[in-house]
PDB file of N, CA and C in Angstrom:
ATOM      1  N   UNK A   1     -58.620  59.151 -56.916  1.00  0.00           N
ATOM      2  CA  UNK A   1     -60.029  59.301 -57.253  1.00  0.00           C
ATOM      3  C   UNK A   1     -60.865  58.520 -56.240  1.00  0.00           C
ATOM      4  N   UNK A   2     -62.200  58.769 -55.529  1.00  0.00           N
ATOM      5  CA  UNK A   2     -62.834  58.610 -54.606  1.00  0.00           C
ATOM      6  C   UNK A   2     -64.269  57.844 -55.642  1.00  0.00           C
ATOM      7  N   UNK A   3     -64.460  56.539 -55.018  1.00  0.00           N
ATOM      8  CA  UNK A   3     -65.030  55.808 -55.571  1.00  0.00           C
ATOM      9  C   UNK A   3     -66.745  55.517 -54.517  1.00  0.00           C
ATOM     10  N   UNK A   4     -67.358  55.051 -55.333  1.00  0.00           N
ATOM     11  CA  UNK A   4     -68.672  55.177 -54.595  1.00  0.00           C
ATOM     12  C   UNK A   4     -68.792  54.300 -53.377  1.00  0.00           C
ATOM     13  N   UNK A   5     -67.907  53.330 -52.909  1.00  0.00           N
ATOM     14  CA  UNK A   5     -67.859  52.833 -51.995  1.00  0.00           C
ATOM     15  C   UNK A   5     -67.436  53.411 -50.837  1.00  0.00           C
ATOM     16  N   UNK A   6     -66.608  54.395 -51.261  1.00  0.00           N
ATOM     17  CA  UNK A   6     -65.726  55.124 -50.385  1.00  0.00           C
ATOM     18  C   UNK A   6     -66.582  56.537 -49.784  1.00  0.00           C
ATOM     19  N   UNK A   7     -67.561  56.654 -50.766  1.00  0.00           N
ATOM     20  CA  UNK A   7     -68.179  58.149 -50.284  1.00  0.00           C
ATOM     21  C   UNK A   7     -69.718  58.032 -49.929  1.00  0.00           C
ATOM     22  N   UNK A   8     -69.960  56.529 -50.194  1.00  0.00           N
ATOM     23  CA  UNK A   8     -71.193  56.096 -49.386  1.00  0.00           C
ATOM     24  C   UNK A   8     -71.357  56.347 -47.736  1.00  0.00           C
ATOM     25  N   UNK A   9     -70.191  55.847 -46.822  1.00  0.00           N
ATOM     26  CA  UNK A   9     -70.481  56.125 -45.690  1.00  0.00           C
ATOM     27  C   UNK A   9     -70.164  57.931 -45.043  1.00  0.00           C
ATOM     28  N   UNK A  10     -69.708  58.469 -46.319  1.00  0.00           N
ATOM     29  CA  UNK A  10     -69.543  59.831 -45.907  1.00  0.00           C
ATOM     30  C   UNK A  10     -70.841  60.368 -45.681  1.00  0.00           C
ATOM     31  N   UNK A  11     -71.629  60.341 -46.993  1.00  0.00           N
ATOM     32  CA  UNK A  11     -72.876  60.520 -47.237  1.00  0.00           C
ATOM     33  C   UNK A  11     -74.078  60.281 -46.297  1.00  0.00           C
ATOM     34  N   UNK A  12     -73.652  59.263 -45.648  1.00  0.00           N
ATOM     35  CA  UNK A  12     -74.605  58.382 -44.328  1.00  0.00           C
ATOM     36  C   UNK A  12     -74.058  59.348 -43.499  1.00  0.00           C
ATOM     37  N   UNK A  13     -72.885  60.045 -43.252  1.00  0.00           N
ATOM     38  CA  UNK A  13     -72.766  60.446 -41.643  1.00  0.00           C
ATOM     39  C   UNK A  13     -73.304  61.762 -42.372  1.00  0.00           C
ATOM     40  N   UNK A  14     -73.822  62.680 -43.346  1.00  0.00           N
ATOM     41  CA  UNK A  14     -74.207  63.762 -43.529  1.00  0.00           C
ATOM     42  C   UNK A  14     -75.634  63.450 -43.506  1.00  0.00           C
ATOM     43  N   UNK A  15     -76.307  62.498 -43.437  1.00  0.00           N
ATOM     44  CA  UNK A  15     -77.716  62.169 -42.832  1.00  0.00           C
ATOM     45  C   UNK A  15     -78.642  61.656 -43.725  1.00  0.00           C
ATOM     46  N   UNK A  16     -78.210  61.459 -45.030  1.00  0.00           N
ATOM     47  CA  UNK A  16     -78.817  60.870 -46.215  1.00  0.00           C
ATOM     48  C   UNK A  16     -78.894  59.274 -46.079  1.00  0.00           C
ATOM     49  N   UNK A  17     -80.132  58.883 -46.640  1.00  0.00           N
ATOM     50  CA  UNK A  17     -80.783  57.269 -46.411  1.00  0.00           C
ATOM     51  C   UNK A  17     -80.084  56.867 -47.819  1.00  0.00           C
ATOM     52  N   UNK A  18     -80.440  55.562 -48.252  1.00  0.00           N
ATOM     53  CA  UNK A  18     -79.837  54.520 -49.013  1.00  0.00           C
ATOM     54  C   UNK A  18     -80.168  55.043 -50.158  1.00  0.00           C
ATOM     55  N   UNK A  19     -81.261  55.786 -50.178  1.00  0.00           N
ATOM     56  CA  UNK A  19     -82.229  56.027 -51.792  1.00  0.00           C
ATOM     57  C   UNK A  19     -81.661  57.254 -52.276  1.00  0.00           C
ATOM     58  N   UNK A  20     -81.396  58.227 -51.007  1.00  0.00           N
ATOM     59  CA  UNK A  20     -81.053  59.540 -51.265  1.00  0.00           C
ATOM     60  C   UNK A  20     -79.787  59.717 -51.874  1.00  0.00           C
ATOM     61  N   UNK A  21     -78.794  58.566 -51.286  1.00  0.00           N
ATOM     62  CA  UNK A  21     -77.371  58.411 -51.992  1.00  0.00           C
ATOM     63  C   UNK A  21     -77.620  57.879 -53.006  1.00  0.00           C
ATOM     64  N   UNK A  22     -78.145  56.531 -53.164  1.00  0.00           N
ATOM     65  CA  UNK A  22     -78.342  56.082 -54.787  1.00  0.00           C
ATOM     66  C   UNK A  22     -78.545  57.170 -55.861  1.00  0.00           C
ATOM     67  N   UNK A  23     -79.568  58.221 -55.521  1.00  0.00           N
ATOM     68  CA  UNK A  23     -80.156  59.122 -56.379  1.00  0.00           C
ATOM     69  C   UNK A  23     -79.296  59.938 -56.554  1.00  0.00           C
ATOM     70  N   UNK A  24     -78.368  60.485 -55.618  1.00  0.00           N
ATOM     71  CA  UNK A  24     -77.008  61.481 -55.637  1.00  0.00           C
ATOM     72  C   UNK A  24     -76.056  61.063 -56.648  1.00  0.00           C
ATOM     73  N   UNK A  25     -75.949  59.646 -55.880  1.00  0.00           N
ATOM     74  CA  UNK A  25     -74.582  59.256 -57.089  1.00  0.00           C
ATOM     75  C   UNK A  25     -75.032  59.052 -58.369  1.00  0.00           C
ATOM     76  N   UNK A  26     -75.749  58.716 -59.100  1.00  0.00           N
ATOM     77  CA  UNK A  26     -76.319  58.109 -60.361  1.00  0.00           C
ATOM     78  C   UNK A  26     -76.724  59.536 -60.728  1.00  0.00           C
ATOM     79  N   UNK A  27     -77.445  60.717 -60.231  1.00  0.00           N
ATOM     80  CA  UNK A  27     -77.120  62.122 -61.013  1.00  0.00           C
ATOM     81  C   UNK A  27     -76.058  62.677 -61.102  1.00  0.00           C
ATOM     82  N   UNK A  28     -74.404  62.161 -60.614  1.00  0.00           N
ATOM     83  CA  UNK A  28     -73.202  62.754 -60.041  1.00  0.00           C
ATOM     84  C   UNK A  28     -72.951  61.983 -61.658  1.00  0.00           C
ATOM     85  N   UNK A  29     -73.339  60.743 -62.114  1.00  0.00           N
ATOM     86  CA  UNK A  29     -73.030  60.038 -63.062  1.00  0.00           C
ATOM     87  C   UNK A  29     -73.504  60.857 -64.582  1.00  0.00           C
ATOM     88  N   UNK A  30     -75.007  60.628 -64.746  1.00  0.00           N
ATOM     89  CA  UNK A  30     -75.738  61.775 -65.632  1.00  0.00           C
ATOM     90  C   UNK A  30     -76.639  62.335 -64.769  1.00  0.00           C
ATOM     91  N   UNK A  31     -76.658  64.000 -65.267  1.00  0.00           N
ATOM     92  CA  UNK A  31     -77.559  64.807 -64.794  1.00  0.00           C
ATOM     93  C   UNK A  31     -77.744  65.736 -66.410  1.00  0.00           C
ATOM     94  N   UNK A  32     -78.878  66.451 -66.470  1.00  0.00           N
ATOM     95  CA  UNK A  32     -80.052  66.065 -65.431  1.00  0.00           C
ATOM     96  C   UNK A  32     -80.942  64.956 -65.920  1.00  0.00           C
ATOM     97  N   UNK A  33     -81.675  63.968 -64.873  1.00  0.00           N
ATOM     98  CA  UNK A  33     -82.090  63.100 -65.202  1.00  0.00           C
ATOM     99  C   UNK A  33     -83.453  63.238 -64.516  1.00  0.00           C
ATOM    100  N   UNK A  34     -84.565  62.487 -65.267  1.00  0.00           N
ATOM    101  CA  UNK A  34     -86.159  62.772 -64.385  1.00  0.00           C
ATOM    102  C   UNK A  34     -86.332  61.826 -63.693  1.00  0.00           C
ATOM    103  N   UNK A  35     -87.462  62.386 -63.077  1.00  0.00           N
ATOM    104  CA  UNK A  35     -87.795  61.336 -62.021  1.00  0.00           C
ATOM    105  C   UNK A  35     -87.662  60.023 -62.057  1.00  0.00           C
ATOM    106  N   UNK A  36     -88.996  59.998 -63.544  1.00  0.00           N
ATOM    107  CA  UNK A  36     -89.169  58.587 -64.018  1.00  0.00           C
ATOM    108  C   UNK A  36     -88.080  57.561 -64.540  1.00  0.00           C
ATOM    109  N   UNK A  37     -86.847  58.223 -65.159  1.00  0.00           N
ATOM    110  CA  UNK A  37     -85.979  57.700 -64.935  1.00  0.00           C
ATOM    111  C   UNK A  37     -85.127  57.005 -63.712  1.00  0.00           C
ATOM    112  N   UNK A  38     -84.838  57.503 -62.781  1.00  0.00           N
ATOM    113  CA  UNK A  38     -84.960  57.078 -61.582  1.00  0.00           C
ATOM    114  C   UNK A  38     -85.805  55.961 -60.827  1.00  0.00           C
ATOM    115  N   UNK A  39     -87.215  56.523 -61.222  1.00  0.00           N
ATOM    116  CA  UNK A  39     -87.624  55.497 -60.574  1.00  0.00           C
ATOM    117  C   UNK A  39     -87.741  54.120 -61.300  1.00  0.00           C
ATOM    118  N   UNK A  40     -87.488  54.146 -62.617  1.00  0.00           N
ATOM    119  CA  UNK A  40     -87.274  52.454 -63.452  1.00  0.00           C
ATOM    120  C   UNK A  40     -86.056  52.037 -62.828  1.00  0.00           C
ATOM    121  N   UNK A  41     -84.826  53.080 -62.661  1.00  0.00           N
ATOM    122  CA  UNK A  41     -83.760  52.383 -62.243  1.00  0.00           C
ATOM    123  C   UNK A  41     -83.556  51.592 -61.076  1.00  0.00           C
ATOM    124  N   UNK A  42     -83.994  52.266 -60.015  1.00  0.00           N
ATOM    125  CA  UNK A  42     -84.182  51.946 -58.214  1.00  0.00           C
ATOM    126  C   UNK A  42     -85.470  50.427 -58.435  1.00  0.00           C
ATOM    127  N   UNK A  43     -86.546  50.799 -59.203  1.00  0.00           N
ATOM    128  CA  UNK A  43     -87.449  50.366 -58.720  1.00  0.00           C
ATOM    129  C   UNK A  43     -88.001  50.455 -57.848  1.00  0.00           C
ATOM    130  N   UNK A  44     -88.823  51.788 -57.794  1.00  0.00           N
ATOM    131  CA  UNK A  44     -90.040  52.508 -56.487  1.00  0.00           C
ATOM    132  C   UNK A  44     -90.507  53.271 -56.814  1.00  0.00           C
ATOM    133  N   UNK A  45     -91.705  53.745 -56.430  1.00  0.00           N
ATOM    134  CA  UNK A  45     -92.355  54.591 -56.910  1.00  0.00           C
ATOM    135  C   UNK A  45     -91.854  56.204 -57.231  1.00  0.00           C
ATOM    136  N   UNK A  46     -92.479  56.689 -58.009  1.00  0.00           N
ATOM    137  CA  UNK A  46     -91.778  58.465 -58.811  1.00  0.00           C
ATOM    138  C   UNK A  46     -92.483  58.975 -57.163  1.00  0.00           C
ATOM    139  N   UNK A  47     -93.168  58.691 -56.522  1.00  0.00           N
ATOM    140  CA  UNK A  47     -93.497  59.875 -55.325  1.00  0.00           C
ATOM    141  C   UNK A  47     -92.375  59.902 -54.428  1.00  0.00           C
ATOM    142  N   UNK A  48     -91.687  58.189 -54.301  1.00  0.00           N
ATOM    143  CA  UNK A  48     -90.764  58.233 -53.304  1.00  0.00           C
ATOM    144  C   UNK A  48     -89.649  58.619 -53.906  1.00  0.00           C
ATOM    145  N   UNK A  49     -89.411  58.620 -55.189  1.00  0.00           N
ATOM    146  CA  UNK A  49     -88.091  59.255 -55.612  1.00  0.00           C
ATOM    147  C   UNK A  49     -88.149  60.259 -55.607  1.00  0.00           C
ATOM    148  N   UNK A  50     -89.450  61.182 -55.487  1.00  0.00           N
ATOM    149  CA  UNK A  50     -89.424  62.391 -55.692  1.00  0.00           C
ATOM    150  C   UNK A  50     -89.109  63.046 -54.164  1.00  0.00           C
ATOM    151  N   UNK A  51     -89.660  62.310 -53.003  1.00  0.00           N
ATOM    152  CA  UNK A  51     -88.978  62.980 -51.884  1.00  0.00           C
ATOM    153  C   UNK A  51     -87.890  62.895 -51.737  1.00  0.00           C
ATOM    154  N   UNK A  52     -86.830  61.907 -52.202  1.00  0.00           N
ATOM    155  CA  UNK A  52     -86.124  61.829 -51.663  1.00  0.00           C
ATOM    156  C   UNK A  52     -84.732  62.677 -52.602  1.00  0.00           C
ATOM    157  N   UNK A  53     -85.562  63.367 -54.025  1.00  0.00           N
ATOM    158  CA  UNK A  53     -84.921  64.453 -54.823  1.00  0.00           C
ATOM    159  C   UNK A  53     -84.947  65.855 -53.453  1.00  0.00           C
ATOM    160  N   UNK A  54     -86.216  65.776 -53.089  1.00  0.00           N
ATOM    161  CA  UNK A  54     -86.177  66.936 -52.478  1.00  0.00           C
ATOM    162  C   UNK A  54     -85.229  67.012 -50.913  1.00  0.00           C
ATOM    163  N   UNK A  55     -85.378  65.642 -50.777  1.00  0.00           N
ATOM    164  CA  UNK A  55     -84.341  65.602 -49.215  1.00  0.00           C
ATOM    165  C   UNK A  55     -83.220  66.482 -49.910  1.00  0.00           C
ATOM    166  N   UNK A  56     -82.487  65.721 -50.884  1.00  0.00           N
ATOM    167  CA  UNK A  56     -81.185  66.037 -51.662  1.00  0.00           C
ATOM    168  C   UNK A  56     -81.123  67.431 -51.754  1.00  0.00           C
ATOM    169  N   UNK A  57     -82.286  68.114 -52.250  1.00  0.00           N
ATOM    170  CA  UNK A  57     -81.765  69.692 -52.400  1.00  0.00           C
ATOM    171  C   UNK A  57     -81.921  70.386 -50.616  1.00  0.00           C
ATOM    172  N   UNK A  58     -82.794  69.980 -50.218  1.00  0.00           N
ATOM    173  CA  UNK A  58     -82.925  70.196 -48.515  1.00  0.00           C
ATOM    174  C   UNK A  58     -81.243  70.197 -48.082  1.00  0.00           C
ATOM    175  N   UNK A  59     -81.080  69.047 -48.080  1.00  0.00           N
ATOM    176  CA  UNK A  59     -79.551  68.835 -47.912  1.00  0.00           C
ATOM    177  C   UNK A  59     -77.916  69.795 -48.435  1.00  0.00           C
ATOM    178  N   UNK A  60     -78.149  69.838 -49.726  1.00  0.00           N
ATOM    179  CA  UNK A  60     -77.656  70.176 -50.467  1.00  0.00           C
ATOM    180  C   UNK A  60     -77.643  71.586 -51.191  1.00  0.00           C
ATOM    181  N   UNK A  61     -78.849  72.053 -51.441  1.00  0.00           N
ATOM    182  CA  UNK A  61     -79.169  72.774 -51.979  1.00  0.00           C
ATOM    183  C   UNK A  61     -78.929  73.012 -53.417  1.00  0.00           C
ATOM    184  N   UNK A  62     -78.247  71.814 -54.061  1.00  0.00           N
ATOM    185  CA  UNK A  62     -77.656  72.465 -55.539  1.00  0.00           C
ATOM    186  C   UNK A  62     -78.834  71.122 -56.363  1.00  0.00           C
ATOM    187  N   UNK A  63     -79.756  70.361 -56.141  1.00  0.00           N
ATOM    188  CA  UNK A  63     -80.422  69.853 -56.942  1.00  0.00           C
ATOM    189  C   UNK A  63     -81.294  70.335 -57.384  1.00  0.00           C
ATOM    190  N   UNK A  64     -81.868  70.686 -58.881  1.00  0.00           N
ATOM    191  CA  UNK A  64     -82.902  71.515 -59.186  1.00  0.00           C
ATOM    192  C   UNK A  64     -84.108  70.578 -59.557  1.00  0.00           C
ATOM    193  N   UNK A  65     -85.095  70.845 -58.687  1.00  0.00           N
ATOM    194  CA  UNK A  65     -85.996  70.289 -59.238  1.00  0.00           C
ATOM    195  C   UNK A  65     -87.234  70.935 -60.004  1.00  0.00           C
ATOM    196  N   UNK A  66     -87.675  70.486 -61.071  1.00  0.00           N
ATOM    197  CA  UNK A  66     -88.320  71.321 -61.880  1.00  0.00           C
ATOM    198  C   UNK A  66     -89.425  70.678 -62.517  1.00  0.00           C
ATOM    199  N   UNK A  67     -89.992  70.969 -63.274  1.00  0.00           N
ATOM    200  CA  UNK A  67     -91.152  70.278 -64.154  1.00  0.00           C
ATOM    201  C   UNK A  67     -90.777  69.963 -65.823  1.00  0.00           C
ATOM    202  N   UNK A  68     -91.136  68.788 -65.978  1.00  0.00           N
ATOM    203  CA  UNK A  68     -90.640  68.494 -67.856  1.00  0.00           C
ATOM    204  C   UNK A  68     -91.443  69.667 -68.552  1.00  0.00           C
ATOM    205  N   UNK A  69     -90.560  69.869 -69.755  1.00  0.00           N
ATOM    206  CA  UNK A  69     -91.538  70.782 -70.432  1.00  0.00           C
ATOM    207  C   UNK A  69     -92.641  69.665 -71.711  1.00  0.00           C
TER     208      UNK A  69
END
């Protein structure tokens, strides 16, 4: 089993910053989770978590980002 230490620097050579992995792994943990959640956890603002949701699907393509109902 591949542990978050181990798939942190993978993540870095696929071009993702510190926030973008934090946010990866911790939705890899629970999903789906909102912004605002996120951003209490990190501590930073919901705008910067929110780009850096969208790097993730840029990247990725499998993060959905959506609006609360």
């Amino acid at each position: 089993m591949i542990n978050n230490n181990q798939i942190r620097p993978i993540l870095a050579e696929l071009g993702l910053n510190e926030l973008e992995i934090n946010c990866y792994l911790e939705l890899l943990k629970k999903s789906p989770q909102r912004a605002s959640e996120l951003t209490k956890k990190f501590e930073v603002p919901k705008a910067t978590i929110l780009v850096a949701l969208y790097q993730l699907a840029d990247h990725f393509g499998i993060i959905k980002i959506g609006r609360a109902h």
